[in-house]
Protein backbone atom coordinates (compact mmCIF):
# COMPACT_ATOMS: atom_id res chain seq x y z
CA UNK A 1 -59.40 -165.76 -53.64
CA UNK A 2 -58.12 -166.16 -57.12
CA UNK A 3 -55.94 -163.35 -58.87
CA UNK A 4 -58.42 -163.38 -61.66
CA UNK A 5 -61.64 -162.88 -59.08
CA UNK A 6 -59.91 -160.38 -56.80
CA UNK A 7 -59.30 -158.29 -60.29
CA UNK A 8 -62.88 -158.42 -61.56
CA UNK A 9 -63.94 -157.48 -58.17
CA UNK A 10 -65.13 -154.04 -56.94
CA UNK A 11 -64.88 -154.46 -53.38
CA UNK A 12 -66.48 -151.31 -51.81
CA UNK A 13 -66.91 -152.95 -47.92
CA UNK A 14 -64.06 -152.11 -45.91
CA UNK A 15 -65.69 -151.04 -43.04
CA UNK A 16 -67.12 -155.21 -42.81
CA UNK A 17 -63.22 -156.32 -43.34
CA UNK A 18 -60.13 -154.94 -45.92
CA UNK A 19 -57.56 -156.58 -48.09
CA UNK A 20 -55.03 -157.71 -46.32
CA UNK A 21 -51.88 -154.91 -46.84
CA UNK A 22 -48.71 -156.58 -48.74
CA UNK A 23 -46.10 -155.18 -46.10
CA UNK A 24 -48.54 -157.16 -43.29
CA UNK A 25 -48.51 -160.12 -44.89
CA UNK A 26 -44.47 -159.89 -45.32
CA UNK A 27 -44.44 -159.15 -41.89
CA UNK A 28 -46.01 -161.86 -40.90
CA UNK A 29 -44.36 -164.27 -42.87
CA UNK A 30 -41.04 -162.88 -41.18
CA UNK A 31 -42.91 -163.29 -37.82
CA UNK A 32 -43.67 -166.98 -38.21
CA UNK A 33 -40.06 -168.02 -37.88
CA UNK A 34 -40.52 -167.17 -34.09
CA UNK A 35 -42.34 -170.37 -34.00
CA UNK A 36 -41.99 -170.89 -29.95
CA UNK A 37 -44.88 -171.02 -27.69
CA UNK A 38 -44.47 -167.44 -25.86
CA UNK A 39 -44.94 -168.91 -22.77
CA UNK A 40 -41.87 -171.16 -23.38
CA UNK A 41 -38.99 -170.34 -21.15
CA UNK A 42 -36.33 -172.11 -23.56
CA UNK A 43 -35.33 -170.38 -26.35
CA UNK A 44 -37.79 -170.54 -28.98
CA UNK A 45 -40.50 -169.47 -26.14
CA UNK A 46 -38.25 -166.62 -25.55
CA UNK A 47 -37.84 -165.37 -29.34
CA UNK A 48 -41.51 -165.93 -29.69
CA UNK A 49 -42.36 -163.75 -26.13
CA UNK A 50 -39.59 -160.91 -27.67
CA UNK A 51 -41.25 -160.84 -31.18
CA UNK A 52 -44.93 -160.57 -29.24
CA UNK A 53 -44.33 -157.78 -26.50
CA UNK A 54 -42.03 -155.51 -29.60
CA UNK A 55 -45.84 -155.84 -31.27
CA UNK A 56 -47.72 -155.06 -28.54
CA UNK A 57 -45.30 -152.01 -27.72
CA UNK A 58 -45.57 -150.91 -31.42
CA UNK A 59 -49.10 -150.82 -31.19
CA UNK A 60 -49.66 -148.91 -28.14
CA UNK A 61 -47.10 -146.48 -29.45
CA UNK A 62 -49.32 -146.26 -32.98
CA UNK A 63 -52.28 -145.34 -30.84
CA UNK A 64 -50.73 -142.74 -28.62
CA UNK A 65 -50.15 -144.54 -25.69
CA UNK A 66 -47.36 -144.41 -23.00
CA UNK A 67 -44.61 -147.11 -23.17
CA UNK A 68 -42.40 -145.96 -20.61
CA UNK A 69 -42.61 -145.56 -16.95
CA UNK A 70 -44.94 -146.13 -13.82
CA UNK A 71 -48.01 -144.80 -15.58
CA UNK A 72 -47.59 -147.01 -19.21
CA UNK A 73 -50.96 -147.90 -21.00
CA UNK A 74 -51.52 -151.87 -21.65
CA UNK A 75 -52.57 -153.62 -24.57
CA UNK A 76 -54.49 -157.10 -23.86
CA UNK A 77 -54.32 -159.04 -27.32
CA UNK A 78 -58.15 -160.57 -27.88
CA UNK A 79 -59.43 -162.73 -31.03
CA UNK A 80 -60.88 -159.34 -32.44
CA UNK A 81 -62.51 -155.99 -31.01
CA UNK A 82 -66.00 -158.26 -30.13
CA UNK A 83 -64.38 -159.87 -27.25
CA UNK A 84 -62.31 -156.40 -26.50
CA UNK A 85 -65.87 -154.62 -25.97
CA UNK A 86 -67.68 -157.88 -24.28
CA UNK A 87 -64.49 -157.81 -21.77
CA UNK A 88 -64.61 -154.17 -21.46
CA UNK A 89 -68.15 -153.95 -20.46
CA UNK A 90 -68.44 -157.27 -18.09
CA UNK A 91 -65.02 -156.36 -16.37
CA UNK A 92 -64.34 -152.99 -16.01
CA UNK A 93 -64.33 -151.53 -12.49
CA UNK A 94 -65.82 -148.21 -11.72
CA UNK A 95 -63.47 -145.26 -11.23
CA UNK A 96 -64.51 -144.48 -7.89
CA UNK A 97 -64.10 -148.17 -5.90
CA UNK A 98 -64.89 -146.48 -3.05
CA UNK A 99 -68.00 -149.09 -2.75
CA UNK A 100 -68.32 -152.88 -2.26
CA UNK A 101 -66.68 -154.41 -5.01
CA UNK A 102 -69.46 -157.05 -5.41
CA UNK A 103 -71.94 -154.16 -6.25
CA UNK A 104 -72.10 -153.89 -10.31
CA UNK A 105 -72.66 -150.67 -11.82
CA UNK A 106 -75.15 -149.72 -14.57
CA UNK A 107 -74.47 -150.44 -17.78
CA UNK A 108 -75.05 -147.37 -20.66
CA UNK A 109 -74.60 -148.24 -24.08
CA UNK A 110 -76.59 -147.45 -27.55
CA UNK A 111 -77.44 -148.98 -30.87
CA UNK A 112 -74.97 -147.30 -32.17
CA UNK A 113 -72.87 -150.06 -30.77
CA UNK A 114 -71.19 -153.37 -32.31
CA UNK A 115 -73.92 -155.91 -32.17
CA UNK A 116 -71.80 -157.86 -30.22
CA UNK A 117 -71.95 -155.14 -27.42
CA UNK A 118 -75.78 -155.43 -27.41
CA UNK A 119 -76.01 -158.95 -27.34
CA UNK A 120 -73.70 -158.92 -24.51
CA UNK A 121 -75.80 -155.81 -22.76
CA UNK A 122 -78.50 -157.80 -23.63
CA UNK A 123 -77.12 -160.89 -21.29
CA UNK A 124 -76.78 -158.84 -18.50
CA UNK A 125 -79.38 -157.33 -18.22
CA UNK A 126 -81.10 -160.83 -18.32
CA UNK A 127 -78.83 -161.81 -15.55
CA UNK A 128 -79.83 -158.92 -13.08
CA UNK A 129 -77.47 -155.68 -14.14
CA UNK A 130 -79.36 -152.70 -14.33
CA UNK A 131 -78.34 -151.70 -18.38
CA UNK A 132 -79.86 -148.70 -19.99
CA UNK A 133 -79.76 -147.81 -24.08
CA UNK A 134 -79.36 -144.66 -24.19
CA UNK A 135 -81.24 -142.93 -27.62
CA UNK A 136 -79.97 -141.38 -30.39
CA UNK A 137 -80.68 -137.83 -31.79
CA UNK A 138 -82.30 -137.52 -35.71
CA UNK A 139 -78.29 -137.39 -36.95
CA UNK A 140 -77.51 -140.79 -35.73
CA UNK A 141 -75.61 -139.67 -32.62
CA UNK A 142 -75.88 -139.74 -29.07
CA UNK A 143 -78.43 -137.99 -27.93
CA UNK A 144 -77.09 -135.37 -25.22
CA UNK A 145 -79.97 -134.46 -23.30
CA UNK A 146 -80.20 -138.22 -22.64
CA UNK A 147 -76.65 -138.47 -21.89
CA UNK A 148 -77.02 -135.32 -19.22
CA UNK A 149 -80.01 -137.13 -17.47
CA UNK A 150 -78.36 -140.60 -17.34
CA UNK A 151 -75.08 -138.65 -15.63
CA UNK A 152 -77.46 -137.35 -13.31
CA UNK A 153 -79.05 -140.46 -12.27
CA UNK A 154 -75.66 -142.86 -12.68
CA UNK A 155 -72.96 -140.42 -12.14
CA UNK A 156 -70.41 -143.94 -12.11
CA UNK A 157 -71.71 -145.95 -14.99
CA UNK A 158 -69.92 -147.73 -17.21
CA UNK A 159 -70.31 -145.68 -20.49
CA UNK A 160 -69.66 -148.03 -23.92
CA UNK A 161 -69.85 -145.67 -26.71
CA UNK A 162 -68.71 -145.73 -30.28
CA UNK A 163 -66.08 -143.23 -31.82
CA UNK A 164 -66.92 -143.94 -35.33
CA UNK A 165 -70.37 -145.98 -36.20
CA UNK A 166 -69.49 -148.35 -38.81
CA UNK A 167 -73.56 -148.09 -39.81
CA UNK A 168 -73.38 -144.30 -40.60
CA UNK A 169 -69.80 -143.13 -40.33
CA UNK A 170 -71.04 -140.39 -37.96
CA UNK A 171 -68.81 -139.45 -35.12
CA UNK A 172 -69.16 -138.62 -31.75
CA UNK A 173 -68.08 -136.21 -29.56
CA UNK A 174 -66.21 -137.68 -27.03
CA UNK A 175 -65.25 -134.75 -25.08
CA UNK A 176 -68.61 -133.87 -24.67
CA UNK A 177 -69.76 -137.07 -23.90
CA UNK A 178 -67.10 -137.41 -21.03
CA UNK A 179 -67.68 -134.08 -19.87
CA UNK A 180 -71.27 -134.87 -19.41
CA UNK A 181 -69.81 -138.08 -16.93
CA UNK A 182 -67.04 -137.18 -14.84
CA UNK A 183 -67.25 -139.51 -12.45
CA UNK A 184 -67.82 -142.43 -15.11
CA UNK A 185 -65.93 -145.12 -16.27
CA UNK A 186 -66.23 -144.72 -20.40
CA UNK A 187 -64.82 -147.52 -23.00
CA UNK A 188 -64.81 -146.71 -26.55
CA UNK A 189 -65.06 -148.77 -29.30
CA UNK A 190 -62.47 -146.86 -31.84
CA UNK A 191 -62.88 -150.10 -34.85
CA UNK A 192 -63.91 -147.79 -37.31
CA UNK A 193 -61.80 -144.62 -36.29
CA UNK A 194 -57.92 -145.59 -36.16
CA UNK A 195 -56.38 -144.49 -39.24
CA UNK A 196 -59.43 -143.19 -40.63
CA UNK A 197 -59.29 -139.80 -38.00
CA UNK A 198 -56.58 -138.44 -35.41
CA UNK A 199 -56.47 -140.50 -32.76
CA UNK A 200 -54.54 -140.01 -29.82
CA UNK A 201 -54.86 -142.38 -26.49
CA UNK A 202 -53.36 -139.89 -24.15
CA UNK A 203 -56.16 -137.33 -25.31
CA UNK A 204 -58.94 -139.39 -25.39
CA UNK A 205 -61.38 -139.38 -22.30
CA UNK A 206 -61.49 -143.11 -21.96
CA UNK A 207 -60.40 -145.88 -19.69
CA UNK A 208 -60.40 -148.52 -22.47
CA UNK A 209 -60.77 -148.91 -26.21
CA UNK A 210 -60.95 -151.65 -27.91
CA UNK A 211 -59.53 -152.37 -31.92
CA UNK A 212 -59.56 -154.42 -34.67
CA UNK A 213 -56.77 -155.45 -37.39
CA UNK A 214 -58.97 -156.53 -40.05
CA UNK A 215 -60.52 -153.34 -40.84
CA UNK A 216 -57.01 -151.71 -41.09
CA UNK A 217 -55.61 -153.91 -43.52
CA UNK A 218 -54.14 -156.73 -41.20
CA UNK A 219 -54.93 -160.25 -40.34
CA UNK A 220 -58.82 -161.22 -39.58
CA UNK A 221 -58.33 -162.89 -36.25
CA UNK A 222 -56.90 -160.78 -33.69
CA UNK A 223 -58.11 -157.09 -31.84
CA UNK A 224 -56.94 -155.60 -28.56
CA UNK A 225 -58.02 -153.73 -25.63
CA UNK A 226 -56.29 -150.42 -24.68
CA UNK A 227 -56.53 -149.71 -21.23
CA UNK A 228 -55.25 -146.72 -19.44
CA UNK A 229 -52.88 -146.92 -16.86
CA UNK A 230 -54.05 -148.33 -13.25
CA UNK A 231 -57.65 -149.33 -15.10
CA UNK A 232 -58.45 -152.34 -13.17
CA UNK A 233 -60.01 -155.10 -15.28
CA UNK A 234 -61.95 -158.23 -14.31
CA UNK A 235 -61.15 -161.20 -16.94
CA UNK A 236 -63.51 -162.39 -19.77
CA UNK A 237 -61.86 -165.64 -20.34
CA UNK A 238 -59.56 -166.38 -17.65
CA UNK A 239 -56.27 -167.80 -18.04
CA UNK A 240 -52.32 -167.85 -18.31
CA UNK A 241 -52.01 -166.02 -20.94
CA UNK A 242 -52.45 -161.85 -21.24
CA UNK A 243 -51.15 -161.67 -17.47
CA UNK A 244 -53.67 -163.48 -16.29
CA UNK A 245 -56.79 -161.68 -17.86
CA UNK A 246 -57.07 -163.97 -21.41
CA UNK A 247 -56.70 -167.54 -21.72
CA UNK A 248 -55.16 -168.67 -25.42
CA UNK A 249 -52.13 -168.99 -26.80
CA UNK A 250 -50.90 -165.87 -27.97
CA UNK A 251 -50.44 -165.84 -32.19
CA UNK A 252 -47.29 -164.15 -32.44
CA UNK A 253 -47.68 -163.70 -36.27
CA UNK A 254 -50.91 -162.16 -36.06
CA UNK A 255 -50.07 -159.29 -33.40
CA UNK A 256 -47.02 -159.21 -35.67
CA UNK A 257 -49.27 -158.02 -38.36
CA UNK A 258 -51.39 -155.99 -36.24
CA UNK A 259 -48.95 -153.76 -35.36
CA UNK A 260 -47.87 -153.80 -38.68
CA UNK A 261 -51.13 -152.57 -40.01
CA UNK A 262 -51.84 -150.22 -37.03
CA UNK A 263 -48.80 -148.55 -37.83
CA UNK A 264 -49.37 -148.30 -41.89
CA UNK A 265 -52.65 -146.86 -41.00
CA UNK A 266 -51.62 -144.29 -38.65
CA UNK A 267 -48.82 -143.28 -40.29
CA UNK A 268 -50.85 -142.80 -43.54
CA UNK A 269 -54.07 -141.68 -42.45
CA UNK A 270 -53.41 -137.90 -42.87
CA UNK A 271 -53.45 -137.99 -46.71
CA UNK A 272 -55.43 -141.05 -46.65
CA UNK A 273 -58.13 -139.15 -45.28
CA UNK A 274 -58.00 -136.34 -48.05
CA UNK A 275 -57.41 -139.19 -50.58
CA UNK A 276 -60.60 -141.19 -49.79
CA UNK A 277 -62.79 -138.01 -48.67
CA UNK A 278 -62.32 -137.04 -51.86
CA UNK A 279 -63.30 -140.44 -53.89
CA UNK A 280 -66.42 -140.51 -51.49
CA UNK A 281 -67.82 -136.82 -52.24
CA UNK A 282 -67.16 -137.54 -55.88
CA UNK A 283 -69.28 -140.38 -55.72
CA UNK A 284 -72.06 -138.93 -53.76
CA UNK A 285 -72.05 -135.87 -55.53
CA UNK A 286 -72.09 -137.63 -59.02
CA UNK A 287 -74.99 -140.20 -57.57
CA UNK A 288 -77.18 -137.31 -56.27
CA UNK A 289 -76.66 -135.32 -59.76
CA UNK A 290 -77.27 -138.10 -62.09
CA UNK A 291 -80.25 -139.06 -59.83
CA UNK A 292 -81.89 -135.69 -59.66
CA UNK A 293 -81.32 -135.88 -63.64
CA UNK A 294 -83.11 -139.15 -63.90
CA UNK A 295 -86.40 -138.32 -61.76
CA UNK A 296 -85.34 -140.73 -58.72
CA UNK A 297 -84.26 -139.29 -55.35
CA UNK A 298 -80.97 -140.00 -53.31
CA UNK A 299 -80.06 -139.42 -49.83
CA UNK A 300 -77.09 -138.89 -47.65
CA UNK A 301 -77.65 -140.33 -44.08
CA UNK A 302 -75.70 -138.36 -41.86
CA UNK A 303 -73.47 -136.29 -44.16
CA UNK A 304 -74.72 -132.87 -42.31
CA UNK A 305 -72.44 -134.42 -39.07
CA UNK A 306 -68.81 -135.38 -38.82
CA UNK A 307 -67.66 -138.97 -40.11
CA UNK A 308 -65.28 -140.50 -41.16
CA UNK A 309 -63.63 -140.24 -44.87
CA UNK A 310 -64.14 -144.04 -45.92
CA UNK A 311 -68.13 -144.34 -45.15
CA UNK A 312 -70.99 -143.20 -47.18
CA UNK A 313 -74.68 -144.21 -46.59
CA UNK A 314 -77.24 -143.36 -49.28
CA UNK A 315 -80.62 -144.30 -49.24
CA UNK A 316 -82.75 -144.67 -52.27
CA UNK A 317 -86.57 -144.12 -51.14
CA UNK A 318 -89.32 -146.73 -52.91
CA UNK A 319 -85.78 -149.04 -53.19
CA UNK A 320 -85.36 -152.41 -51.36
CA UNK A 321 -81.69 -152.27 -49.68
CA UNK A 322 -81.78 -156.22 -49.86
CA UNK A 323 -82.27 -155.99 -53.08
CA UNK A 324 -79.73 -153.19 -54.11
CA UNK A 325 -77.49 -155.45 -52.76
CA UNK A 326 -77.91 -158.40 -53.98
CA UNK A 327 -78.51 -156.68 -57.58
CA UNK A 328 -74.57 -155.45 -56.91
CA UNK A 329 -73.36 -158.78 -56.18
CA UNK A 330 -74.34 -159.74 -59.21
CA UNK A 331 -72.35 -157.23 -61.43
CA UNK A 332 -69.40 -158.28 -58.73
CA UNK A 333 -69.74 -155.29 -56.37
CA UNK A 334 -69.79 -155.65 -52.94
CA UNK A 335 -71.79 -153.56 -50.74
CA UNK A 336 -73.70 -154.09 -47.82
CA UNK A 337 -76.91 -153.04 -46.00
CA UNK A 338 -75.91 -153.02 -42.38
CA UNK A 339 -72.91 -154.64 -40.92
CA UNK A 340 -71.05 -157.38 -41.62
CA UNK A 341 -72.30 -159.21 -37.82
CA UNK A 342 -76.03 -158.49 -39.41
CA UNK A 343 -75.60 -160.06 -42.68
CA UNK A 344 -78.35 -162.65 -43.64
CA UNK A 345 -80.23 -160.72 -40.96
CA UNK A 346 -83.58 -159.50 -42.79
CA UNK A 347 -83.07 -156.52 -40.59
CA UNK A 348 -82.35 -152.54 -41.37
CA UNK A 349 -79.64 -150.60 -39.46
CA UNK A 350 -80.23 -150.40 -35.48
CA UNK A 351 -78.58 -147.02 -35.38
CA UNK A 352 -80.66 -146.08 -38.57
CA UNK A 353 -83.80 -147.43 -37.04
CA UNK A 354 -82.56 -145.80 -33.58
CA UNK A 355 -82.13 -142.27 -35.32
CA UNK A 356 -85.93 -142.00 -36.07
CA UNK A 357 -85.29 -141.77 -39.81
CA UNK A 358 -88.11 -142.32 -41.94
CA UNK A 359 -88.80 -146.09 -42.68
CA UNK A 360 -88.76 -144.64 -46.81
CA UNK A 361 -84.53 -144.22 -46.05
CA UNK A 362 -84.00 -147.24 -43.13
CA UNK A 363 -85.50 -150.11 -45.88
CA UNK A 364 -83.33 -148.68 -48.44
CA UNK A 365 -80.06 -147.29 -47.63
CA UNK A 366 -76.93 -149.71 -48.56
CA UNK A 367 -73.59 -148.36 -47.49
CA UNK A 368 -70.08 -147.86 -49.15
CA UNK A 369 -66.56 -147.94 -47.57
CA UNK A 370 -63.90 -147.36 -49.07
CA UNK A 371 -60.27 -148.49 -47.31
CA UNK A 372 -56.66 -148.64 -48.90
CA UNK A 373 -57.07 -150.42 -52.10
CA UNK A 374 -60.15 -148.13 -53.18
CA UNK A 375 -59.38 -146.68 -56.53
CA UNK A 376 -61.33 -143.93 -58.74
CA UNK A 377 -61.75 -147.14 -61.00
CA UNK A 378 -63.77 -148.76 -57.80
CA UNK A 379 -65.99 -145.72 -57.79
CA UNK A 380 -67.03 -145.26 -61.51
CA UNK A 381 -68.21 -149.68 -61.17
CA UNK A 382 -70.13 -148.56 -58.31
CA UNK A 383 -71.50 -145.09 -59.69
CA UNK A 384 -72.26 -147.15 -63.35
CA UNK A 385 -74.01 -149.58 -61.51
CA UNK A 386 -76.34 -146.93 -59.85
CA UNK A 387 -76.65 -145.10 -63.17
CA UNK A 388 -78.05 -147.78 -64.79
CA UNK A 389 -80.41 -148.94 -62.22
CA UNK A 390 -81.83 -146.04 -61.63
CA UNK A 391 -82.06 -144.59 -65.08
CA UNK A 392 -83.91 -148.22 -66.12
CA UNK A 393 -85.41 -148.21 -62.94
CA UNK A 394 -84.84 -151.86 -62.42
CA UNK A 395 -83.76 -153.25 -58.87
């Protein structure tokens, strides 16, 4: 990307991917002189392994996790959170092992899940495991009558949920969630939550959580997947690398960066969240007032629930979403009208279309999200572009 693009641009998807933060890409820079192959045992190899396990402490640090001792959390580097959530729920091992390790258990996820954890829910169920979606309550989040019954009939499933839904920005309630499943095995899928709300490993009710750099401001290519200590895994991949569990050369650069950004965003995410709370209920406030003004009615999906600071959904009823879209792109705004796995797909929302919204707000909501580099300059191009679309009433 040219200077002279990136400065006419008014980027407005970070939740799909974010700029890439200047003290990463210094960091990484630094990091590439560690050119050895970590699994080297000369020298280089053994700069390279030092420069890769500092990162992968770092970032289970960032998160919350325990470093030190018997009882330390583990961080298994992946090539982004869609193979962190794919290993989580083909590999994970029920709490209770008490039974014959060859027996699977049921599989519980819901749309509000990464695609990629319904296309791979979608495999095995094809392949024999008994997988259940479980539905979603008029808000957009889990519904917990559903989540009581499926306790009651699969006390030790494996549970994939999603912290923060990077379709709505709702959040969940974990604790509830976990309450409701004692005796299961629960991996979360915290993409859209580190750095955006508190997050703390050590207090969350999870075996394994998986993470992303690229929506935090570091490199696209690399993710991870938490797992709490004594979590027994089985591998996705299989290989030398990752202790066994991951096959691939390790990039030390990238986790270089990772923890880089993990740690930016953490540190930060206290006044970033009253920074871009702010710059998001300014714009929805200002979009719903003009609107009302000009005759044309604007919606909020799922700001009567918790979410996070940096997503805003608004629907526009009689409005194609493709086409608000693609009507932005033009004037060099960049929105988006699902998630960044869905684009090109002709397709609304799954966890819209899942909440039993109307289809007036599914075919025509387009989502912000704002990230580090948002500005209040960002939000007047994207409430101007509004204003004059709907007070001309072309789209």
């Amino acid at each position: 990307m040219s200077t002279d693009f990136a400065a006419t641009l008014c980027y407005l998807d970070h939740a799909a991917a974010t700029p890439m933060l200047p003290e990463v890409a210094n960091a990484m820079q630094e990091a590439s002189r560690a050119y050895g192959n970590p699994s080297s045992v000369h020298a280089a190899g053994r700069e390279a392994r030092r420069a890769l396990e500092d990162a992968r402490e770092r970032i289970v640090a960032a998160t919350g996790g325990r470093t030190t001792g018997q009882q330390r959390d583990r961080l298994l580097f992946t090539s982004g959170a869609t193979e962190a959530n794919q290993m989580a729920i083909t590999g994970l091992m029920p709490a209770d092992r008490s039974h014959a390790p060859s027996v699977q258990p049921p599989l519980l996820h819901s749309a509000r899940d990464h695609a990629a954890t319904q296309a791979a829910a979608r495999l095995l169920s094809d392949a024999g495991r008994a997988v259940t979606e479980l539905p979603l309550d008029p808000r957009g989040l889990l519904d917990t009558t559903a989540v009581r019954d499926a306790a009651a009939t699969a006390p030790q499933a494996i549970l994939s949920t999603t912290l923060a839904c990077s379709q709505s920005g709702t959040l969940d309630d974990l604790t509830a969630i976990a309450a409701a499943f004692p005796h299961a095995t629960l991996h979360v899928d915290a993409v859209q939550a580190v750095g955006r709300v508190p997050f703390t490993l050590s207090d969350l009710p999870a075996a394994s959580v998986s993470l992303a750099a690229h929506k935090l401001g570091g490199p696209h290519g690399i993710g991870g997947l938490l797992l709490r200590a004594g979590v027994a895994i089985r591998p996705l991949l299989p290989g030398t690398q990752e202790r066994g569990l991951r096959g691939g050369t390790e990039s030390v650069a990238l986790a270089v960066g990772f923890a880089t950004a993990i740690e930016h965003a953490v540190r930060t995410q206290a006044q970033e969240t009253v920074r871009l709370t702010a710059l998001r209920d300014r714009f929805e406030q200002t979009l719903r007032t003009e609107a009302t003004a000009a005759g044309a009615e604007v919606v909020v999906i799922g700001g009567e629930v918790p979410r996070t600071p940096h997503i805003s959904v608004v629907a526009f009823p009689g409005r194609d979403r493709q086409a608000t879209v693609m009507a932005a792109d033009l004037a060099n705004i960049c929105l988006a009208s699902g998630t960044a796995c869905s684009s090109g797909s002709s397709e609304p929302s799954p966890a819209l279309v899942a909440s039993a919204l109307p289809n007036s707000l599914v075919d025509s909501a387009v989502r912000i999200s704002l990230g580090w580099s948002t500005s209040d300059a960002d939000i007047d191009c994207a409430l101007a572009f509004f204003r004059t679309h709907l007070l001309r009433r072309v789209w």
